[in-house]
C-alpha atoms as a PDB file:
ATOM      1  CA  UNK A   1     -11.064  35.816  75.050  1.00  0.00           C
ATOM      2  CA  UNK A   2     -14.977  34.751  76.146  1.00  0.00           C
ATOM      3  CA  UNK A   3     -15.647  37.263  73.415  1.00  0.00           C
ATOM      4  CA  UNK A   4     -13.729  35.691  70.774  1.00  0.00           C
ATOM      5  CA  UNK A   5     -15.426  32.179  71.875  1.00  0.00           C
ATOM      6  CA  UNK A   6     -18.598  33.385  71.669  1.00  0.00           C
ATOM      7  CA  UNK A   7     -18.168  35.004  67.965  1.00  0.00           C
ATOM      8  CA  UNK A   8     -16.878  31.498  66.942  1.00  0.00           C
ATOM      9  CA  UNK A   9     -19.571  29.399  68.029  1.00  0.00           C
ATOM     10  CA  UNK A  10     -22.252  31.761  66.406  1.00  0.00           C
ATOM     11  CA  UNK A  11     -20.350  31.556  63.572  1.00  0.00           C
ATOM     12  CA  UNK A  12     -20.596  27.964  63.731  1.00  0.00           C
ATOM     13  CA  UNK A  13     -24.240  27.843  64.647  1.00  0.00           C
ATOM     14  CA  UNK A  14     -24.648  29.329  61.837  1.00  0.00           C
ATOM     15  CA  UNK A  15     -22.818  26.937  59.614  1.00  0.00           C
ATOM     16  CA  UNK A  16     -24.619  24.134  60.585  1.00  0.00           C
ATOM     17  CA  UNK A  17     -28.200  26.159  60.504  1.00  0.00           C
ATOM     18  CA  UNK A  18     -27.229  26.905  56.913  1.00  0.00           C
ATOM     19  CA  UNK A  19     -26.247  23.333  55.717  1.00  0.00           C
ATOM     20  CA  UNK A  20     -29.322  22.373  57.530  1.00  0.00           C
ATOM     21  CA  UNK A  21     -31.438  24.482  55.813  1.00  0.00           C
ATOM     22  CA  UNK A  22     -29.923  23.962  52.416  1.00  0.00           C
ATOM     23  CA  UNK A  23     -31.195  19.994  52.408  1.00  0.00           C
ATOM     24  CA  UNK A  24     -34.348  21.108  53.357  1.00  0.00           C
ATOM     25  CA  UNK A  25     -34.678  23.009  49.981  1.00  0.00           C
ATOM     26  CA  UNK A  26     -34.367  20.150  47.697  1.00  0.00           C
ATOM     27  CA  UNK A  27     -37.473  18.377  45.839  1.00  0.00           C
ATOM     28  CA  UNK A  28     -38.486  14.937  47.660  1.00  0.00           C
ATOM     29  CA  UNK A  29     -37.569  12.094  45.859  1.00  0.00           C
ATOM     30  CA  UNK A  30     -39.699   9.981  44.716  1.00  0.00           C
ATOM     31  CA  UNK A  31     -39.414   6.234  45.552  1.00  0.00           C
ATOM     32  CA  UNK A  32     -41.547   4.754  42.774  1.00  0.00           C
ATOM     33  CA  UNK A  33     -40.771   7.295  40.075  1.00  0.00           C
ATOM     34  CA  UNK A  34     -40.782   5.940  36.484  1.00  0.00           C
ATOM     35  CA  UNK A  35     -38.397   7.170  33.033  1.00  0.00           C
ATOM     36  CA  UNK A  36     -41.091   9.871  31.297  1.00  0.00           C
ATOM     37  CA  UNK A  37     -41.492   8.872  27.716  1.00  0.00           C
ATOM     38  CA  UNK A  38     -40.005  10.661  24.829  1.00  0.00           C
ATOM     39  CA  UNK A  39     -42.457  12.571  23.125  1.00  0.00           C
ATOM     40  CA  UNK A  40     -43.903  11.095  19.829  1.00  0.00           C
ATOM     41  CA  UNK A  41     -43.396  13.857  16.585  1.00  0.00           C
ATOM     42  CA  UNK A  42     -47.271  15.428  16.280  1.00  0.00           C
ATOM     43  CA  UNK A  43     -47.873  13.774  12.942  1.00  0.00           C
ATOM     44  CA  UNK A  44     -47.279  10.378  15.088  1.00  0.00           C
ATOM     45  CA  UNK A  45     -49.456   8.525  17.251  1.00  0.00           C
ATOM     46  CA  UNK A  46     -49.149   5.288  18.531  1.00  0.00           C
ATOM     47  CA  UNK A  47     -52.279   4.405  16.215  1.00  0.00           C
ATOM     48  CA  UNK A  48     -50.769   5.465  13.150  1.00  0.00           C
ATOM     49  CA  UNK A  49     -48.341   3.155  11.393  1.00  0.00           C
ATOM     50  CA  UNK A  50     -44.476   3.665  11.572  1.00  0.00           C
ATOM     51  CA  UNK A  51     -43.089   5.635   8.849  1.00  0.00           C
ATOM     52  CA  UNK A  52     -39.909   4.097   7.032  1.00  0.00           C
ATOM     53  CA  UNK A  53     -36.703   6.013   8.285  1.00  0.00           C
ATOM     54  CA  UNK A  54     -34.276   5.561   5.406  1.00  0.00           C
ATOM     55  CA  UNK A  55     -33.209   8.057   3.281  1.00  0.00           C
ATOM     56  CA  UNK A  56     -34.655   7.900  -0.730  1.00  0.00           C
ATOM     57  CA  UNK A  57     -31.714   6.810  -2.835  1.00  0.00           C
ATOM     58  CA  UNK A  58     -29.844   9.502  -4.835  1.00  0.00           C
ATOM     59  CA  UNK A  59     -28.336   9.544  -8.046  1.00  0.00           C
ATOM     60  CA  UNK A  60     -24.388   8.361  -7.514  1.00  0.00           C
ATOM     61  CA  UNK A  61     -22.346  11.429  -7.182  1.00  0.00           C
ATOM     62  CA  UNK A  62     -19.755  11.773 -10.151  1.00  0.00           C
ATOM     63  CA  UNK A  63     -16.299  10.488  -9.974  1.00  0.00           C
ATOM     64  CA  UNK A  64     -13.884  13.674  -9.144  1.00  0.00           C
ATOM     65  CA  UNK A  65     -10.935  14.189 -10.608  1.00  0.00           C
ATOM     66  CA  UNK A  66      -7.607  13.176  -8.408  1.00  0.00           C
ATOM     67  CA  UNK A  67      -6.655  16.140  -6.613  1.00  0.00           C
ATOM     68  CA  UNK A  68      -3.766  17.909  -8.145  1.00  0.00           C
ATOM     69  CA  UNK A  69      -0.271  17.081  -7.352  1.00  0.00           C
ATOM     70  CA  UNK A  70       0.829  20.803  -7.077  1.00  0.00           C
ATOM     71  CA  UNK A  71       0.555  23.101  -4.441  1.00  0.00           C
ATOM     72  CA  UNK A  72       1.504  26.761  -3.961  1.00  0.00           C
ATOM     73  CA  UNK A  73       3.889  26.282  -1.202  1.00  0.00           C
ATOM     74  CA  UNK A  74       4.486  23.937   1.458  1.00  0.00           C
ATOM     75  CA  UNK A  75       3.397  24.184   5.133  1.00  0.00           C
ATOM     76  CA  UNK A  76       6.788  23.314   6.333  1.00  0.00           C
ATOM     77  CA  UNK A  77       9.276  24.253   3.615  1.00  0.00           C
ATOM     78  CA  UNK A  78      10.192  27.449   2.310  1.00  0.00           C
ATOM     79  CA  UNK A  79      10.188  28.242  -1.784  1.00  0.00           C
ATOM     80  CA  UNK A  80      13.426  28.931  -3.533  1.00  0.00           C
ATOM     81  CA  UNK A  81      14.237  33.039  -2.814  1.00  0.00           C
ATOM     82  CA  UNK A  82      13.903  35.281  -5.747  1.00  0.00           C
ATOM     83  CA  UNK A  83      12.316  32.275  -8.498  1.00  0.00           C
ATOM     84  CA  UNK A  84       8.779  31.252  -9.441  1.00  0.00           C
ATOM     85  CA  UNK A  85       8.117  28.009  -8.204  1.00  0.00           C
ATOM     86  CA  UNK A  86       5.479  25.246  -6.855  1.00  0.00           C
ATOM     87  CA  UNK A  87       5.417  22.652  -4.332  1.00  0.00           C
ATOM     88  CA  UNK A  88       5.338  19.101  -6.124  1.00  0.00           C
ATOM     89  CA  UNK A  89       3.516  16.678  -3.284  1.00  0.00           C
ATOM     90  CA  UNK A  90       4.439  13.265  -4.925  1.00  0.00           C
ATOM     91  CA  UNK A  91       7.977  14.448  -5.437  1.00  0.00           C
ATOM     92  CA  UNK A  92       8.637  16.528  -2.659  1.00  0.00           C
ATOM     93  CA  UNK A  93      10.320  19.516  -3.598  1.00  0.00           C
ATOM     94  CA  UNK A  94       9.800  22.532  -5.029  1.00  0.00           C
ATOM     95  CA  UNK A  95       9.928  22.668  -9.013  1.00  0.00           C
ATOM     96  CA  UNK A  96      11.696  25.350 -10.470  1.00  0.00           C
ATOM     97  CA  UNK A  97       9.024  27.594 -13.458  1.00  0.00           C
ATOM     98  CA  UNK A  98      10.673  27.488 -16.656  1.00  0.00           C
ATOM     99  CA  UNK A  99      13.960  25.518 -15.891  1.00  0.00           C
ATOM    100  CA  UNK A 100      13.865  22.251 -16.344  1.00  0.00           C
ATOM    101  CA  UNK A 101      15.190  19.205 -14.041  1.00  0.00           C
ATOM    102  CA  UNK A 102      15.889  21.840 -11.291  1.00  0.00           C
ATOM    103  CA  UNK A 103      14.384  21.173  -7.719  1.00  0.00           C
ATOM    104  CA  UNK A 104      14.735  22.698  -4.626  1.00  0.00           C
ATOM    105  CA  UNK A 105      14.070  21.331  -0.947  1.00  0.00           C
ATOM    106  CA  UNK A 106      15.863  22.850   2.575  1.00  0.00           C
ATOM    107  CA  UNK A 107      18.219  25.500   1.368  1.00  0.00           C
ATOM    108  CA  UNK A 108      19.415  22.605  -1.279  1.00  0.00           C
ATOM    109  CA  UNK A 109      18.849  22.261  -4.810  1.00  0.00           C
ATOM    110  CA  UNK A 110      18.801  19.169  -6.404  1.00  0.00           C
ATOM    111  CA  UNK A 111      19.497  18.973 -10.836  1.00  0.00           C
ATOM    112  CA  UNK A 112      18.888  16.337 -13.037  1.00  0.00           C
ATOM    113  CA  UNK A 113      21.801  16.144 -16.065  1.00  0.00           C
ATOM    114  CA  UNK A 114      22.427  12.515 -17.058  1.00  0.00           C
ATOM    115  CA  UNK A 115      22.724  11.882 -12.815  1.00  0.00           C
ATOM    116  CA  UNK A 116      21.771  14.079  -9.687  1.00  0.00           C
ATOM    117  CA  UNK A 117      23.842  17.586  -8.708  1.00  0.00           C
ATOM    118  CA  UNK A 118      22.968  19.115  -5.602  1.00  0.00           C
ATOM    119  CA  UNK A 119      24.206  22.957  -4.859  1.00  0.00           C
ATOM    120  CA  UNK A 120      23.321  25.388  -2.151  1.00  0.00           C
ATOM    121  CA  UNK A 121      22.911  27.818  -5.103  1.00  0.00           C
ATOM    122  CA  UNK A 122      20.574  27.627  -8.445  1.00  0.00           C
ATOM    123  CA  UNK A 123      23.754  28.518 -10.699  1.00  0.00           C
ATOM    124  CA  UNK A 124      26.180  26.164  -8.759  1.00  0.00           C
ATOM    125  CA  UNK A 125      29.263  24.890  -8.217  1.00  0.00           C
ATOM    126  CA  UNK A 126      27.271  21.273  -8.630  1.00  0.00           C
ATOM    127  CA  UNK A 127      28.427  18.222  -6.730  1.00  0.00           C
ATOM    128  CA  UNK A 128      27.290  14.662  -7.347  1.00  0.00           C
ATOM    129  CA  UNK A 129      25.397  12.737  -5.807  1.00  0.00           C
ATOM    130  CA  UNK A 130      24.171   9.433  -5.075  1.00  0.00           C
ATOM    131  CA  UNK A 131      20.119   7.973  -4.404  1.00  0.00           C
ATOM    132  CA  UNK A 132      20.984   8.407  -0.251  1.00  0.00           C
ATOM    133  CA  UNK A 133      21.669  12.404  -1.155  1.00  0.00           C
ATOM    134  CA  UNK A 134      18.371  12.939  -2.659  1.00  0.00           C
ATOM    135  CA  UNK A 135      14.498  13.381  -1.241  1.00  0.00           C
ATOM    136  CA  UNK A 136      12.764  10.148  -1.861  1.00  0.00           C
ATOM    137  CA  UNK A 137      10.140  11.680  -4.383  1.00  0.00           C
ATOM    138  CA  UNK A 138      12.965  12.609  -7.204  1.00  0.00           C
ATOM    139  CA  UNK A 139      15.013   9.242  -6.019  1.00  0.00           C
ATOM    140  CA  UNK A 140      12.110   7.766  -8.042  1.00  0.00           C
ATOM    141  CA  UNK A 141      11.878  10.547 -10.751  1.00  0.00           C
ATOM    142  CA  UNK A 142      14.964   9.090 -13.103  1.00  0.00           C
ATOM    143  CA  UNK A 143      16.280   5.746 -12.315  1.00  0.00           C
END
């Protein structure tokens, strides 16, 4: 038991002789120390006058086109199976290559023929359908 006692407090002895010893490594601090300067460039002294820091003006840059309102596919929402298609961003939906007033958005697509047809398959059976059935995009396609 004195054994144990006497391993702890040399452990502890040499705690404190180590935390001790640790603040006695650190630089003295300064009470009157003062912010160095930032270096000045070498082409600048504080003799020579101040050069101006703006940038020269440029020739405007040309107007771009707008960006294109078709995409390859969407992030989100997977093309029709088995058709060409693209991904219309103002209209949201897919637009069917080489058929006309067919669209396609979520498993659904949507047809234009003198009022909107939705079917869960290109060829049909079609069912009507009112503004509320559609995406918003062709809501404002025919009106």
């Amino acid at each position: 038991m004195t054994t144990q006692m006497g391993v702890n407090t040399a452990r502890c002895a040499a705690a404190v002789l180590l935390v001790l010893l640790a603040g006695c490594s650190a630089p003295p601090i300064s009470p009157q120390s003062q912010p160095q300067p930032f270096p000045l460039p070498p082409s600048t002294t504080p003799d020579t006058p101040q050069r101006s820091t703006q940038q020269p003006k440029s020739a405007p840059l040309p107007t771009q086109a707008p960006a294109t309102t078709r995409m390859k596919a969407h992030p989100h929402f997977a093309p029709p199976p088995g058709v060409s298609s693209y991904w219309d961003t103002q209209l949201g939906v897919y637009v069917l290559d080489k058929v006309p007033n067919l669209y396609y958005r979520e498993r659904t697509y949507y047809r234009w023929d003198n009022g909107w047809k939705w079917a869960t398959y290109a060829n049909g059976p079609w069912t009507a359908v009112d503004s509320t059935g559609l995406p918003p995009g062709l809501n404002r396609l025919h009106r």
